[in-house]
Protein backbone atom coordinates (compact mmCIF):
# COMPACT_ATOMS: atom_id res chain seq x y z
CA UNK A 1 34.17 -4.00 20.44
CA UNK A 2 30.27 -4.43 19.00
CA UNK A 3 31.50 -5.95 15.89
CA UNK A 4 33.93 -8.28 17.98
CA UNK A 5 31.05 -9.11 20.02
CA UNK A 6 28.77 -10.26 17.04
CA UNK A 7 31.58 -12.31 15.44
CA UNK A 8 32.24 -14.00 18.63
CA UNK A 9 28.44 -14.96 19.12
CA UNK A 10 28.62 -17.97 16.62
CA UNK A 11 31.66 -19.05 18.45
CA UNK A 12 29.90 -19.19 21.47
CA UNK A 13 27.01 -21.06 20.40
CA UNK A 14 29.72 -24.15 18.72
CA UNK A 15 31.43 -23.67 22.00
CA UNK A 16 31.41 -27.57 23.67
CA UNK A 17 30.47 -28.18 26.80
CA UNK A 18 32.78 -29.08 29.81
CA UNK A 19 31.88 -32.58 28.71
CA UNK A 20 29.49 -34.60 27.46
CA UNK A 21 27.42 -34.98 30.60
CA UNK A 22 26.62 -31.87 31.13
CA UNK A 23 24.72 -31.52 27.75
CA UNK A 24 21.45 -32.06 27.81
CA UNK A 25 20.35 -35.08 26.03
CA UNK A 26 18.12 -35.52 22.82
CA UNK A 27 19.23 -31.60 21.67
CA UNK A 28 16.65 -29.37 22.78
CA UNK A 29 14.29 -27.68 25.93
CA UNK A 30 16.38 -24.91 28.01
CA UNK A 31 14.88 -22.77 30.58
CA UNK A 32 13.49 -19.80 29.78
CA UNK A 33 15.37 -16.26 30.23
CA UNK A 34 13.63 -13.71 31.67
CA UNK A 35 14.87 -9.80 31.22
CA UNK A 36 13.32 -6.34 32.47
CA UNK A 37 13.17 -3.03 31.75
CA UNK A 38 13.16 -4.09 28.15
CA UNK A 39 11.81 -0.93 26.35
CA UNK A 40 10.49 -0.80 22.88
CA UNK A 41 13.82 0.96 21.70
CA UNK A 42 16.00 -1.76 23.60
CA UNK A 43 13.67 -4.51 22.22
CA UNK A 44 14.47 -3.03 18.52
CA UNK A 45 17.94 -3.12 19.46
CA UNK A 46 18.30 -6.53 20.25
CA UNK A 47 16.66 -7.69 17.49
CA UNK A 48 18.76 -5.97 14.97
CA UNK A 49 22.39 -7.18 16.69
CA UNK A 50 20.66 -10.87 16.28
CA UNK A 51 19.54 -10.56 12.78
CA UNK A 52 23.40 -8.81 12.35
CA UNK A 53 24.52 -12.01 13.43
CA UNK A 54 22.72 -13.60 11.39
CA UNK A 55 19.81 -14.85 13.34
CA UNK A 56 15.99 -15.12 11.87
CA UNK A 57 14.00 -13.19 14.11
CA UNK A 58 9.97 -12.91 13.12
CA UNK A 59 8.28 -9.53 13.35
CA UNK A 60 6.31 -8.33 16.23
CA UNK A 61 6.50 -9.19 19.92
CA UNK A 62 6.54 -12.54 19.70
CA UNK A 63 7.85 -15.60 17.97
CA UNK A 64 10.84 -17.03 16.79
CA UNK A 65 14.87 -17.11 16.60
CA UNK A 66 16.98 -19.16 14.82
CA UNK A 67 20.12 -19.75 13.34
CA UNK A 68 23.33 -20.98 14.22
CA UNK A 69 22.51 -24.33 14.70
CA UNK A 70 19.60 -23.01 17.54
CA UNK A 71 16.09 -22.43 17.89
CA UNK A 72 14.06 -19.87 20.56
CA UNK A 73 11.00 -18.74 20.96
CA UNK A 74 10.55 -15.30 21.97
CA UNK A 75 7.62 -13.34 23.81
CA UNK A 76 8.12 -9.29 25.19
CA UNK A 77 4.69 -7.66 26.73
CA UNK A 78 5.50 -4.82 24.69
CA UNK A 79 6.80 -2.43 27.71
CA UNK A 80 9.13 -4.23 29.89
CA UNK A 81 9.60 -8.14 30.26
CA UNK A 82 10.91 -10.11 27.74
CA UNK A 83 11.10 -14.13 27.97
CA UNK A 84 13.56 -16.40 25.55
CA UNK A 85 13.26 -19.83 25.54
CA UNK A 86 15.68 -21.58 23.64
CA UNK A 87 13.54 -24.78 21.74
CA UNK A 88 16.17 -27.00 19.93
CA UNK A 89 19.95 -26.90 19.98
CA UNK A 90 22.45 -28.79 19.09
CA UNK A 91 23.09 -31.82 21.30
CA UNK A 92 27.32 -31.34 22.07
CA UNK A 93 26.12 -27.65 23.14
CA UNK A 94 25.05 -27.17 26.65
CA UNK A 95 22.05 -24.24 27.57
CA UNK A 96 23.97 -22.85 29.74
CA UNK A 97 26.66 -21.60 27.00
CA UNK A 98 23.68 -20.47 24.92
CA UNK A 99 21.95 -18.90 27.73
CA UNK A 100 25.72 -16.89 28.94
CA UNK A 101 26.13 -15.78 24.90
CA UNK A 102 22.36 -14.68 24.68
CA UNK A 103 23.21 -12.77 27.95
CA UNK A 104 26.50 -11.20 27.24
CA UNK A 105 24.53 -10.57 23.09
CA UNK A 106 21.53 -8.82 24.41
CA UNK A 107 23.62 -6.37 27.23
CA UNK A 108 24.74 -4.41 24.24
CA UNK A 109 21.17 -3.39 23.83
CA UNK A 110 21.31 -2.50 28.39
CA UNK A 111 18.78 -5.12 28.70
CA UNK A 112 18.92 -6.54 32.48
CA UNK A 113 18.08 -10.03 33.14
CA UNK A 114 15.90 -10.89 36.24
């Protein structure tokens, strides 16, 4: 079912929107995703399964994510909260498809949004 789930993830992120006006215009600037209880062991997690997928993820506790055909920024406190923020996309994608598959990715790792 994991390897299912990373396959699927591109998918997800071509998926189209309902229709065109729901997409956000000019391709880029969701709202930020909060999640808790993020541990340093969850926090490793996640960023493996993304760079599995085949998603750039800098080192530390901060910074960026990209790949398939997106752009976040990334920031974790280094014990519990961590915030994504996706930066560009592309414009036939809506945030909310990005913001369900980034949801669905990172509950492999039992990361709970807030």
């Amino acid at each position: 079912m994991k390897i299912k789930l990373v396959f699927l993830l591109p998918v997800l992120f071509l998926v189209f929107s309902a229709g065109f006006a729901q997409a956000q215009l000019g391709g880029s600037g969701c709202k930020p995703i909060k999640f808790v209880n993020v541990t340093p062991d969850r926090f490793k997690c996640m960023k493996e399964r993304l760079q599995d997928a085949g998603i750039t993820v800098t080192p530390g506790n901060e910074g960026e994510l990209s790949g398939q055909g997106f752009t976040a920024e990334f920031q974790w406190d280094g014990e519990s909260n961590l915030t994504i923020t996706v930066t560009d996309k592309p414009l036939i994608v809506n945030c909310n498809n990005i913001d369900h598959a980034l949801i669905r990715f990172v509950k492999e790792c039992d990361i709970t949004r807030s």
